[in-house]
C-alpha atoms as a PDB file:
ATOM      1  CA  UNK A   1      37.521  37.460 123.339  1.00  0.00           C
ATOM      2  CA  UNK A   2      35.862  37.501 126.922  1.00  0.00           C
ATOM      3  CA  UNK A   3      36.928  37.053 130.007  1.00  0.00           C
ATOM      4  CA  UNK A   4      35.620  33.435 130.089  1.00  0.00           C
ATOM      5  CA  UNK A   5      36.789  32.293 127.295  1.00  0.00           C
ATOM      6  CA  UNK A   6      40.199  33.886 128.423  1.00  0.00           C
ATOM      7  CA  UNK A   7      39.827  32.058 131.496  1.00  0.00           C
ATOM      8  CA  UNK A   8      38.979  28.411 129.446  1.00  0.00           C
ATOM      9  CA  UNK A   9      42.339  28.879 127.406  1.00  0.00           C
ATOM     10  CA  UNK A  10      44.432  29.506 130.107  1.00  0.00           C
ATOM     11  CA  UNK A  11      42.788  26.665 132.239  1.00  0.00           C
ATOM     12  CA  UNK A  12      43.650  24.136 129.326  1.00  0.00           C
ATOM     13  CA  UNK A  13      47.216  25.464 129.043  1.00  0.00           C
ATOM     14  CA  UNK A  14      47.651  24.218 132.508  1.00  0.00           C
ATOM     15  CA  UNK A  15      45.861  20.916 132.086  1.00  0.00           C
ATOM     16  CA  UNK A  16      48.651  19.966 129.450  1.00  0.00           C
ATOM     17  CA  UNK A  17      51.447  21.366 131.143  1.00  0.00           C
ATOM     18  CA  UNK A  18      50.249  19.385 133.887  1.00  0.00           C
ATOM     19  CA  UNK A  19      49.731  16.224 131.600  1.00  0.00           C
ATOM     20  CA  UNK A  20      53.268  17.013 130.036  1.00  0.00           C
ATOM     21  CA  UNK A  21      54.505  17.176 133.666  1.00  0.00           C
ATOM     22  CA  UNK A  22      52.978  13.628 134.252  1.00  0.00           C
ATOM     23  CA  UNK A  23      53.991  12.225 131.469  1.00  0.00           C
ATOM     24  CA  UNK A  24      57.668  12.775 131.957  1.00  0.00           C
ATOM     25  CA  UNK A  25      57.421  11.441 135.672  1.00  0.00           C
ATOM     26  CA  UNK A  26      55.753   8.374 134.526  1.00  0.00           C
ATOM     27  CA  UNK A  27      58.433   8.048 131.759  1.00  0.00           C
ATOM     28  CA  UNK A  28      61.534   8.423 133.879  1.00  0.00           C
ATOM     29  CA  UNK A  29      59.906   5.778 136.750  1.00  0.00           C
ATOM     30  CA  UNK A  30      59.142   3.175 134.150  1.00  0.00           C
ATOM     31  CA  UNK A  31      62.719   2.871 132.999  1.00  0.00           C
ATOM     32  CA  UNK A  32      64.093   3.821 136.579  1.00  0.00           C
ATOM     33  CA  UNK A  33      64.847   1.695 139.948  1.00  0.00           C
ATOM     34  CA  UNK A  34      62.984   2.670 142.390  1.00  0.00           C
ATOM     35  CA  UNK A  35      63.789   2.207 146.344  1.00  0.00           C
ATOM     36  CA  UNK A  36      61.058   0.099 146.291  1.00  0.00           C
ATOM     37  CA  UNK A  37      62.053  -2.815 144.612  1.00  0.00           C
ATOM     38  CA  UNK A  38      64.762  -3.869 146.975  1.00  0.00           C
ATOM     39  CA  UNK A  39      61.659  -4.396 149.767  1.00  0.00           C
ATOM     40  CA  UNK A  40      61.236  -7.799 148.711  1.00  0.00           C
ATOM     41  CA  UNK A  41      64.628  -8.636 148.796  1.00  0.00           C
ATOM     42  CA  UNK A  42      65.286  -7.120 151.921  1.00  0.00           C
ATOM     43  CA  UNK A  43      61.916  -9.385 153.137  1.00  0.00           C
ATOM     44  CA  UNK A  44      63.642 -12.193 152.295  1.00  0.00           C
ATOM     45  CA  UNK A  45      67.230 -11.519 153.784  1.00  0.00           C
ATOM     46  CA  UNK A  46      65.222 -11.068 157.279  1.00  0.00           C
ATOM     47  CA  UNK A  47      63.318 -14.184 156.797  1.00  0.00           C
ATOM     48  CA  UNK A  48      66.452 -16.153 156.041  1.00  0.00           C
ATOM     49  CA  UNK A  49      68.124 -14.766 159.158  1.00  0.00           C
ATOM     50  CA  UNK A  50      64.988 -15.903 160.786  1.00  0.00           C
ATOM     51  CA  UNK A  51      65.355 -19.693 159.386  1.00  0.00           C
ATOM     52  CA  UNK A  52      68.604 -19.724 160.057  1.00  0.00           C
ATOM     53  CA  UNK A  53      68.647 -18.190 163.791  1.00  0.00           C
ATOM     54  CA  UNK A  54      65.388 -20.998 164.628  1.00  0.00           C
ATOM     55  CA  UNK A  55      67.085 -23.796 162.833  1.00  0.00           C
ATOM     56  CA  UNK A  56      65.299 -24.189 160.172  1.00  0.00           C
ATOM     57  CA  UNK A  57      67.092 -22.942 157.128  1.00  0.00           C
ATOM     58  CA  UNK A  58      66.633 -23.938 154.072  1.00  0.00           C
ATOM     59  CA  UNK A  59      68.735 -26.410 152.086  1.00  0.00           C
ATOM     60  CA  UNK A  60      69.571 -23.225 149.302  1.00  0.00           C
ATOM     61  CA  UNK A  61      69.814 -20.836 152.088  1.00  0.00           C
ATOM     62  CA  UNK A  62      73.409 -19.446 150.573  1.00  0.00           C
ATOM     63  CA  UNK A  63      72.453 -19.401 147.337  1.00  0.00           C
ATOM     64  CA  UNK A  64      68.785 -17.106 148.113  1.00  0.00           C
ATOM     65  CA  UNK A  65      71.119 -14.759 150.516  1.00  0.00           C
ATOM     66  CA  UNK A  66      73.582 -14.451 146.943  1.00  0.00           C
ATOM     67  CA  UNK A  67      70.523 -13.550 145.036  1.00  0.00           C
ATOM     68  CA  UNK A  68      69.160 -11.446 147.087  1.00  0.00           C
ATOM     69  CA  UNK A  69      72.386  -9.491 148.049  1.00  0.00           C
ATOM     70  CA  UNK A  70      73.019  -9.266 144.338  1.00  0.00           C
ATOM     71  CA  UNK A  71      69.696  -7.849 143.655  1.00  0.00           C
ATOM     72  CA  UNK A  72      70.172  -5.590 146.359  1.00  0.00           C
ATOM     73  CA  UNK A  73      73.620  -4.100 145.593  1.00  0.00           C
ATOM     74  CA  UNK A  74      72.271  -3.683 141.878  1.00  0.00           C
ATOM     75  CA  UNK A  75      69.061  -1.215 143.078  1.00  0.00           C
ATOM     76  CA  UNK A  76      71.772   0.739 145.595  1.00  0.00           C
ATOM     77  CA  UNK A  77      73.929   1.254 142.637  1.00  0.00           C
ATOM     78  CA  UNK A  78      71.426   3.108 140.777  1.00  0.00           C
ATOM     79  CA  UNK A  79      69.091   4.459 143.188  1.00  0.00           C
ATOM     80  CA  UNK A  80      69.931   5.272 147.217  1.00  0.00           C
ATOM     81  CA  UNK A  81      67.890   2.480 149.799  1.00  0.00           C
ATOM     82  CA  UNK A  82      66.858   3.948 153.624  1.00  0.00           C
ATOM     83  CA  UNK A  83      68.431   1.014 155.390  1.00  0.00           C
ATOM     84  CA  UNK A  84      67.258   2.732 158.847  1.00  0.00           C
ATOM     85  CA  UNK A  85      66.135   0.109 161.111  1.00  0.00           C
ATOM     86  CA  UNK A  86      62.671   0.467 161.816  1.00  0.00           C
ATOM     87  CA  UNK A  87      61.324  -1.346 164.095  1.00  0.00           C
ATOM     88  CA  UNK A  88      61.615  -0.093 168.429  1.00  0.00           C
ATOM     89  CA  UNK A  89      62.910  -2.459 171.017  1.00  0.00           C
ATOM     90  CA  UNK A  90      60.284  -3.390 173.469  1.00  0.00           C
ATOM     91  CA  UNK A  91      60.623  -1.227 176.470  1.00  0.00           C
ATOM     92  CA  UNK A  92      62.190  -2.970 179.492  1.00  0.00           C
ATOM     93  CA  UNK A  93      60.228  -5.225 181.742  1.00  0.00           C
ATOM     94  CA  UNK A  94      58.157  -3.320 184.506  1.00  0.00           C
ATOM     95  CA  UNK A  95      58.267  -0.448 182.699  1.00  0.00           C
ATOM     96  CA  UNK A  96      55.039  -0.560 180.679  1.00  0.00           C
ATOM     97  CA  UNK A  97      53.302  -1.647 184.271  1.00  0.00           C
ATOM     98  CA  UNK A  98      54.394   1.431 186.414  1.00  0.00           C
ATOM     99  CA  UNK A  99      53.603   3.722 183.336  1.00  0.00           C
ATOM    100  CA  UNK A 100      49.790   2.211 183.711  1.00  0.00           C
ATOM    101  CA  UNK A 101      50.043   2.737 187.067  1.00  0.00           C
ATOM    102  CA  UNK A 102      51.121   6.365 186.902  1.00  0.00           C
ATOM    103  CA  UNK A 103      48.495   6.861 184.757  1.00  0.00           C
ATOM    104  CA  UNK A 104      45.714   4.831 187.593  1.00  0.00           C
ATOM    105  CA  UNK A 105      46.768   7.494 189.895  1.00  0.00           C
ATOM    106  CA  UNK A 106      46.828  10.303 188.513  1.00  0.00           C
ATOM    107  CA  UNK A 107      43.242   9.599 187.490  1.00  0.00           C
ATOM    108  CA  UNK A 108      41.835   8.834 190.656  1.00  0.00           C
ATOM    109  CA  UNK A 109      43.613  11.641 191.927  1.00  0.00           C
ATOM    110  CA  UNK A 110      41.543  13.947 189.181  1.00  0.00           C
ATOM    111  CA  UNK A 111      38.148  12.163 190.316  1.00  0.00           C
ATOM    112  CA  UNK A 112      38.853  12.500 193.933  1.00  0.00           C
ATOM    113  CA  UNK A 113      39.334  16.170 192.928  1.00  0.00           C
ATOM    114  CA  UNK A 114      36.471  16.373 191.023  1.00  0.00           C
ATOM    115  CA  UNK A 115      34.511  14.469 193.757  1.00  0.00           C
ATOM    116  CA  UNK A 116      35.840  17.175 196.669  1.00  0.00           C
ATOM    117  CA  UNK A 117      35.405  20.331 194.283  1.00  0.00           C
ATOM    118  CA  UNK A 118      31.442  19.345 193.448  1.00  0.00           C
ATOM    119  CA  UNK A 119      30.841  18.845 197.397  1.00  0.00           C
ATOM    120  CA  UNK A 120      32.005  21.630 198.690  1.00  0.00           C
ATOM    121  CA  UNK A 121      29.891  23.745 196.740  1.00  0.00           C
ATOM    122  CA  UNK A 122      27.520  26.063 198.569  1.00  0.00           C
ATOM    123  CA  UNK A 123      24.060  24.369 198.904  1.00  0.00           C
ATOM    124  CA  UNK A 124      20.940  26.025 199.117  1.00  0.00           C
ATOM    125  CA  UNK A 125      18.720  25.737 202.373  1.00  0.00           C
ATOM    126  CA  UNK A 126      15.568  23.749 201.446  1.00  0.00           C
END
């Protein structure tokens, strides 16, 4: 046997370990909870809160917040759920306007810099 052929049977062998590997992952998802499924619960918690907070709820508003709290205790059960909030607070007011400003100056200073440094180069007589 030669060293390519060598080569072909070990590259197979990996191919179906690799498929083996994939197989069982794909297997133990499709039976499995995934994080992922509480997302559209958790969707529709935060637009409920949002009904409810504007005034305009909806007449089953207790019973969707059940199912979806329901749904949502189920997944944690089996699987764990990042419940980190994830959206920032804006930043406070004025703050994003002195920032830009800042930033205005210390660009002009740079180009008034830049200006002085090119002038005061040495110029040849003509």
């Amino acid at each position: 046997m030669g060293f390519l052929d060598k080569a072909k049977a070990l590259g197979e062998q990996a191919m179906a370990k690799a498929d083996t590997a994939l197989n069982s992952i794909d297997s133990s998802t499709a039976g499995g909870v995934s994080a992922k499924q509480a997302e559209p619960y958790l969707r529709d918690l935060g637009v409920l809160a949002y009904l409810e907070q504007t005034g305009r709820s909806p007449a089953d508003a207790g019973a969707q917040r059940d199912r979806c709290l329901q749904a949502i205790s189920q997944i944690e059960s089996q699987t764990a759920l990042n419940l980190a909030m994830t959206s920032a607070a804006p930043p406070p007011p004025g703050q994003a306007a002195a920032a830009r400003r800042a930033r205005r100056s210390r660009s002009a200073r740079r180009s008034w810099w830049a200006a002085a440094c090119s002038s005061t180069a040495p110029r040849r007589p003509s």
